[in-house]
N, C-alpha and C. Protein backbone atom coordinates (compact mmCIF):
# COMPACT_ATOMS: atom_id res chain seq x y z
N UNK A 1 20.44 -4.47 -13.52
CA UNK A 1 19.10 -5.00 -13.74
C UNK A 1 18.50 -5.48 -12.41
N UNK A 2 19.37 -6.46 -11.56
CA UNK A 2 19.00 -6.42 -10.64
C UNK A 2 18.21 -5.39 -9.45
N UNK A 3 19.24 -4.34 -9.72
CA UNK A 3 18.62 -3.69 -8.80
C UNK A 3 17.24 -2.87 -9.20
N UNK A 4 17.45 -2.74 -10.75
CA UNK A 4 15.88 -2.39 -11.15
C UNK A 4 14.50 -2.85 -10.64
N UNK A 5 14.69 -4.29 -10.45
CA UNK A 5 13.91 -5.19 -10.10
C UNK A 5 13.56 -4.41 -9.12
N UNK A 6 14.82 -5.00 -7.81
CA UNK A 6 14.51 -4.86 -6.58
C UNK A 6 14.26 -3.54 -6.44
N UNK A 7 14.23 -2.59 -7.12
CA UNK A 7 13.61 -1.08 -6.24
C UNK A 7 12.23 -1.17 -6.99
N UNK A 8 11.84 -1.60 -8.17
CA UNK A 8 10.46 -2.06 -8.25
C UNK A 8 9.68 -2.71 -7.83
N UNK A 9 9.98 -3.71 -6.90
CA UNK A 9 9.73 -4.58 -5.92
C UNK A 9 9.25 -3.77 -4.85
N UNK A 10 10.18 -3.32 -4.47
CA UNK A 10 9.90 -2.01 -3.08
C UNK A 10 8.68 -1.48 -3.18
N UNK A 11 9.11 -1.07 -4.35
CA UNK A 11 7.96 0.59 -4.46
C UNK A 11 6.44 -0.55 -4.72
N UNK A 12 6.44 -1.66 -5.15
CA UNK A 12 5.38 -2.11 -5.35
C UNK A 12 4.44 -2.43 -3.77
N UNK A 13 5.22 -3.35 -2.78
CA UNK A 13 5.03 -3.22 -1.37
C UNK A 13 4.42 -2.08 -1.07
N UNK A 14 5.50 -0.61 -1.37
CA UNK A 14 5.08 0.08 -0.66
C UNK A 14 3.62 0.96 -1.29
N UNK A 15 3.54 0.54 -2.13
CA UNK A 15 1.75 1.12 -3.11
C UNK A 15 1.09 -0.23 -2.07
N UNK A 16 1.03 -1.21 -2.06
CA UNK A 16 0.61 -2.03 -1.71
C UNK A 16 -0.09 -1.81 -0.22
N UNK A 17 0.99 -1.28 0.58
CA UNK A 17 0.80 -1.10 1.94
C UNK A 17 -0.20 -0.10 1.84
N UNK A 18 0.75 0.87 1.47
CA UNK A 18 -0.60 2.64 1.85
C UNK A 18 -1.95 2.36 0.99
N UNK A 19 -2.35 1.02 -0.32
CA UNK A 19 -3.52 0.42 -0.57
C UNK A 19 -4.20 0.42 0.60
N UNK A 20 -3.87 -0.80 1.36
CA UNK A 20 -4.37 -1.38 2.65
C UNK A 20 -4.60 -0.43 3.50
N UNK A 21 -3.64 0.36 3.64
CA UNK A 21 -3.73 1.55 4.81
C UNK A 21 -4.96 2.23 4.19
N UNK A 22 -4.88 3.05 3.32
CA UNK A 22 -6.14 3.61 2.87
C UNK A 22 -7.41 2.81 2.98
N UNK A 23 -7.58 1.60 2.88
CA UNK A 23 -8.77 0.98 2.68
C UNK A 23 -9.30 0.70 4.04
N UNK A 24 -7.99 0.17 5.42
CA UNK A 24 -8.61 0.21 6.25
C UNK A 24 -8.90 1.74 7.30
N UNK A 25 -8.54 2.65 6.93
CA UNK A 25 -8.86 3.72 7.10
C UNK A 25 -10.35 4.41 6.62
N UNK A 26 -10.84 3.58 5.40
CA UNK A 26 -11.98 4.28 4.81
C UNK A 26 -12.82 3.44 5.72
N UNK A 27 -12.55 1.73 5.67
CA UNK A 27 -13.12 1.39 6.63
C UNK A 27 -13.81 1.27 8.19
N UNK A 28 -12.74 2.08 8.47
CA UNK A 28 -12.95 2.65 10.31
C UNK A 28 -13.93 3.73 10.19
N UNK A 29 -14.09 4.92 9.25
CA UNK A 29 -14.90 5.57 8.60
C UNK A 29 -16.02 5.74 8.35
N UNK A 30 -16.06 4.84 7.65
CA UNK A 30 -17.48 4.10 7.17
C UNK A 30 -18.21 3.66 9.03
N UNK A 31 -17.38 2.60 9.20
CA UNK A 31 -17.58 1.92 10.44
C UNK A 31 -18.24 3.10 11.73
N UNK A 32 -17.85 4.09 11.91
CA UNK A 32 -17.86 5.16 13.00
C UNK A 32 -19.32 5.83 12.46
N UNK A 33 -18.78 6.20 11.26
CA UNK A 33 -20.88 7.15 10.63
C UNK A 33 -21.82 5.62 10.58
């Protein structure tokens, strides 16, 4: 169970991150046009 958690944990970070990444990417984007 534990480790269920913790690799759901992960994978949540890592949606989390490439979120951010994507957003500040659309942002630089936006920013440049």
């Amino acid at each position: 169970m534990n480790r269920d958690v913790r690799s759901s944990a992960q994978r949540h970070q890592m949606d989390k991150k490439r979120n951010t990444l994507k957003i500040t990417t659309f942002q630089r984007w936006t920013r440049n046009r």
